[in-house]
Each structure stands twice: as structure tokens, then as C-alpha cells.
C-alpha atoms as a PDB file:
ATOM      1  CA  UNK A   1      -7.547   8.043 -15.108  1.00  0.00           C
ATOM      2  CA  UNK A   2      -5.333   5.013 -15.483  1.00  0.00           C
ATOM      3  CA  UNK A   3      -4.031   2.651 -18.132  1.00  0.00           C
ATOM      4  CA  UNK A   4      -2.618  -0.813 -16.863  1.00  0.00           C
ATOM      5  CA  UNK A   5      -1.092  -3.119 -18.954  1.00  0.00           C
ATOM      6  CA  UNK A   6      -2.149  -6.549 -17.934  1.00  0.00           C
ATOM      7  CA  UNK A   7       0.095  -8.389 -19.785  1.00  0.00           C
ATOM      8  CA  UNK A   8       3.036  -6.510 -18.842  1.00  0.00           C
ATOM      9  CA  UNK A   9       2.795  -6.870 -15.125  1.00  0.00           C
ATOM     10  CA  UNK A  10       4.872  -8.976 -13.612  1.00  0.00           C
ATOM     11  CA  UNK A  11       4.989  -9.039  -9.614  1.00  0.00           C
ATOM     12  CA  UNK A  12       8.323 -10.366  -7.379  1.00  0.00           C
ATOM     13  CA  UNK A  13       7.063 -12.865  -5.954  1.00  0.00           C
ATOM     14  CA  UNK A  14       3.798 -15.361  -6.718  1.00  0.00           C
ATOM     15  CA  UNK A  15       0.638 -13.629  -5.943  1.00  0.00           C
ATOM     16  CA  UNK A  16       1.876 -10.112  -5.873  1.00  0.00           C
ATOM     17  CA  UNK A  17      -0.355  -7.370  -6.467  1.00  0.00           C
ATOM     18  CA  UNK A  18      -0.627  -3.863  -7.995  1.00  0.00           C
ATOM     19  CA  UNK A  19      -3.492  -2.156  -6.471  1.00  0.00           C
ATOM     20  CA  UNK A  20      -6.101  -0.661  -9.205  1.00  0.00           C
ATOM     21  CA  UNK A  21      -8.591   0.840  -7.314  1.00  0.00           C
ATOM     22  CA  UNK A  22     -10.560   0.857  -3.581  1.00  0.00           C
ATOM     23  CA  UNK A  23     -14.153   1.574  -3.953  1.00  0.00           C
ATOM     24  CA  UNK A  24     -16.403   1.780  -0.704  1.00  0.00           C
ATOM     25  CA  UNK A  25     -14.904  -1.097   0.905  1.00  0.00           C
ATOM     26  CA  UNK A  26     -14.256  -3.121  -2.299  1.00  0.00           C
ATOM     27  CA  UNK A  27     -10.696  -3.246  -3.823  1.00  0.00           C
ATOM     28  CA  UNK A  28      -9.358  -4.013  -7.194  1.00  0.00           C
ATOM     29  CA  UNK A  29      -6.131  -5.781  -7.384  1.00  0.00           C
ATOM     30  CA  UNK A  30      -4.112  -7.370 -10.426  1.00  0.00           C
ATOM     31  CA  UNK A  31      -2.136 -10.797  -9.371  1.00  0.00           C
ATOM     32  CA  UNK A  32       0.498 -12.427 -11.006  1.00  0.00           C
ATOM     33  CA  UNK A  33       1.521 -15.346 -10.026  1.00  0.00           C
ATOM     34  CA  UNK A  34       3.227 -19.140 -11.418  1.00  0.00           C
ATOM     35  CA  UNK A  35       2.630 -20.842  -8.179  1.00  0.00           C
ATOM     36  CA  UNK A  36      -0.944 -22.696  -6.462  1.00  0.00           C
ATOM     37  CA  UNK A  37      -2.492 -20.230  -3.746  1.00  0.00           C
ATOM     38  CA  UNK A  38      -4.245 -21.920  -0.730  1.00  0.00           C
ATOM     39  CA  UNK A  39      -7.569 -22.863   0.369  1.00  0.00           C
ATOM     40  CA  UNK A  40      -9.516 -20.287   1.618  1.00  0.00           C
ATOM     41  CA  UNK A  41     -12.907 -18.908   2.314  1.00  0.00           C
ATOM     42  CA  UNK A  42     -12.965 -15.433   1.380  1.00  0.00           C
ATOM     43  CA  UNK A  43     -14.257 -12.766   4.299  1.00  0.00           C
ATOM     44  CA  UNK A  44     -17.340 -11.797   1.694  1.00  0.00           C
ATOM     45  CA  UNK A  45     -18.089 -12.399  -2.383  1.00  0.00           C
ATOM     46  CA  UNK A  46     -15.058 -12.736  -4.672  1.00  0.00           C
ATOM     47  CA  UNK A  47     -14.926 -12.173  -8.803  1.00  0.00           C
ATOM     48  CA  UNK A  48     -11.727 -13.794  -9.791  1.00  0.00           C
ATOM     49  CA  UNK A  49     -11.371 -12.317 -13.855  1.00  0.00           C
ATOM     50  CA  UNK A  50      -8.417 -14.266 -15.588  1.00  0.00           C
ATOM     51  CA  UNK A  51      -6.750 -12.153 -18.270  1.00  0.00           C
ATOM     52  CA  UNK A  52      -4.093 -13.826 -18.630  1.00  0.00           C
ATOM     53  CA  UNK A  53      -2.887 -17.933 -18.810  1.00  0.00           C
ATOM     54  CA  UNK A  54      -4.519 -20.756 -17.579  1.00  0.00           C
ATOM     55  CA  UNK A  55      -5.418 -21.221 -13.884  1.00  0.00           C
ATOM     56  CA  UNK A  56      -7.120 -24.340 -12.629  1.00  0.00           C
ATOM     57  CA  UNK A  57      -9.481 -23.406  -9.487  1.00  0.00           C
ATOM     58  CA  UNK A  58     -10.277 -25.994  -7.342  1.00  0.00           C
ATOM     59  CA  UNK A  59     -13.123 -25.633  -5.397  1.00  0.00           C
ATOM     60  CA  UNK A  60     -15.226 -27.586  -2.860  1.00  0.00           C
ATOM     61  CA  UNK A  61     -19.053 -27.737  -3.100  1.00  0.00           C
ATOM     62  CA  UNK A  62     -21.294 -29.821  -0.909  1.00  0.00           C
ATOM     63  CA  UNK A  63     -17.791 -31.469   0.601  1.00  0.00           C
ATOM     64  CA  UNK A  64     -16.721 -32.386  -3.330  1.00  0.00           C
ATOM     65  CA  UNK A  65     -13.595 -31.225  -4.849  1.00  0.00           C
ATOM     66  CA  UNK A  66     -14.856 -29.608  -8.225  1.00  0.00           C
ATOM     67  CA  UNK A  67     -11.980 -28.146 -10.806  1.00  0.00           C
ATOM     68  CA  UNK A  68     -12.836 -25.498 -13.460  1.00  0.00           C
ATOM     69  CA  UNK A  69     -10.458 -24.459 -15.832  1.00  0.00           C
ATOM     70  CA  UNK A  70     -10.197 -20.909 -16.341  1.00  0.00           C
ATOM     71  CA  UNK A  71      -8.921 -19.090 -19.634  1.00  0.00           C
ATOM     72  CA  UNK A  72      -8.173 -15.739 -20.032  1.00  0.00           C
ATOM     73  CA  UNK A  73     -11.796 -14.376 -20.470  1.00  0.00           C
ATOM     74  CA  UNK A  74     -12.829 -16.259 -18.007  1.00  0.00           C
ATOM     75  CA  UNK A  75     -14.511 -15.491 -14.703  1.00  0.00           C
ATOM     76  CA  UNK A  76     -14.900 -17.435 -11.777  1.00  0.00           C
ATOM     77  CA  UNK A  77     -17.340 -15.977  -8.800  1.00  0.00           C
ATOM     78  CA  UNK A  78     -17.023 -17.302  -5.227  1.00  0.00           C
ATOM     79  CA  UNK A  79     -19.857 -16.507  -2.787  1.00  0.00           C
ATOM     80  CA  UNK A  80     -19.993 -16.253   0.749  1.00  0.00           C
ATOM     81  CA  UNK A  81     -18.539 -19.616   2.117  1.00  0.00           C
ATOM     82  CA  UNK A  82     -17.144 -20.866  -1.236  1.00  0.00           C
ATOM     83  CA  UNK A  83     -13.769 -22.590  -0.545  1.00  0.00           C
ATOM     84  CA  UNK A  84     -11.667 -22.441  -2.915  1.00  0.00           C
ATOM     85  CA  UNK A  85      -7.978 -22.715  -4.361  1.00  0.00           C
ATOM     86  CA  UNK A  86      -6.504 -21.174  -7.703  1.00  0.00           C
ATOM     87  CA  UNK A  87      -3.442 -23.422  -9.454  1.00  0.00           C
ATOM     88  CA  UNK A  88      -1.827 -21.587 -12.136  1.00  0.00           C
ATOM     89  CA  UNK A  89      -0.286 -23.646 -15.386  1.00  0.00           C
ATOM     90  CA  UNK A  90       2.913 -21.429 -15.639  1.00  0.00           C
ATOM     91  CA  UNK A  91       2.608 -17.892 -15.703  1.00  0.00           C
ATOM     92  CA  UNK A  92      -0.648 -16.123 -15.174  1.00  0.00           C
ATOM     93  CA  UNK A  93      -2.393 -12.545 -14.555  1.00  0.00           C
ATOM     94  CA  UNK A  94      -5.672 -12.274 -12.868  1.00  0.00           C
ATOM     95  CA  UNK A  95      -7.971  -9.380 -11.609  1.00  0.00           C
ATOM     96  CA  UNK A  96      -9.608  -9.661  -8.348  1.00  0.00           C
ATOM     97  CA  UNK A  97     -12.903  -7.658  -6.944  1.00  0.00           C
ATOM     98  CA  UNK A  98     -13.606  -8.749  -3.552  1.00  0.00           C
ATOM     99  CA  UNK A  99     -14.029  -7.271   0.010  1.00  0.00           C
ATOM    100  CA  UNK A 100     -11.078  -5.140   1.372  1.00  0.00           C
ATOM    101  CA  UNK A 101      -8.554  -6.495   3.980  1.00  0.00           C
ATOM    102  CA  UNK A 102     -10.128 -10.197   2.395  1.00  0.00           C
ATOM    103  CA  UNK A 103      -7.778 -13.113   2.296  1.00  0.00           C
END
């Protein structure tokens, strides 16, 4: 059993994790971060959960540029071959669920 308290984690350096759980081949991971990631296609399906802040993911669909905002509450799912880039406003906490070993 484990408690985490979102809002309290705070990693060293932009896009640190704490590791929640691995689950046949899947793995649960809590970022914080203040600073853009890159692009990337992810190795299988992502669920990108923000919990915390405001994160701006850019992603690209049919060759566009598209830009969601994202609120805590809000959940963004990238599918196999969705490129895609999360920028932070300031300070921000978000849970990912994706393949292990994924970028």
C-alpha cells in the first residue's frame, strides 16, 4: 500500500520521476517538472494525467502542430505514433502510464 502526495513532490531536476508502480510491462511514474520536454514518439500508448499546473502539449496530427491546454484534471492520451511535446507554465506535476523503458 502507498500514499503519494502529488503536490508535495518536487524532483531535482525538470522531468524527474518517483516511480509508483511497474505492472506487466507498464510503469507508473510521477514527473515534476518547470521546463518544455522534447518531441517524441512514444515506443507504445501513453496517458499523460496532469494533477498539478498547467502544461501546454503540443502535438502534431496529420503534419499540423495542434496545442491543448491541460489543467490539473486533465488527461491527454497519445497513441501509437502520436508526436508530441509537453510545455509546462511554471511548476507542474503529472502522472504518466505508458510502456516501460518508453521515452
Amino acid at each position: 500500500m502507498k500514499v503519494i502526495r502529488s503536490r508535495s513532490f518536487v524532483a531535482g531536476k525538470p522531468w524527474g520521476a518517483l516511480d509508483i508502480a511497474s505492472m506487466n510491462g507498464v510503469s507508473v511514474r510521477l514527473h515534476w517538472t518547470d521546463a518544455p520536454y522534447k518531441w517524441h514518439v512514444n515506443d507504445g500508448e501513453e496517458v499523460f494525467a496532469v494533477l498539478d499546473g498547467v502544461v501546454e502539449m503540443h502535438y502534431r496530427e496529420n503534419g499540423e502542430e495542434k496545442i491543448a491546454e491541460l489543467e490539473a484534471g486533465d488527461i491527454f492520451f497519445a497513441g501509437i505514433g502520436c508526436e508530441h511535446v509537453a510545455h509546462p507554465r511554471g511548476a507542474a506535476r503529472i502522472l504518466v502510464i505508458e510502456t516501460e523503458g518508453s521515452i
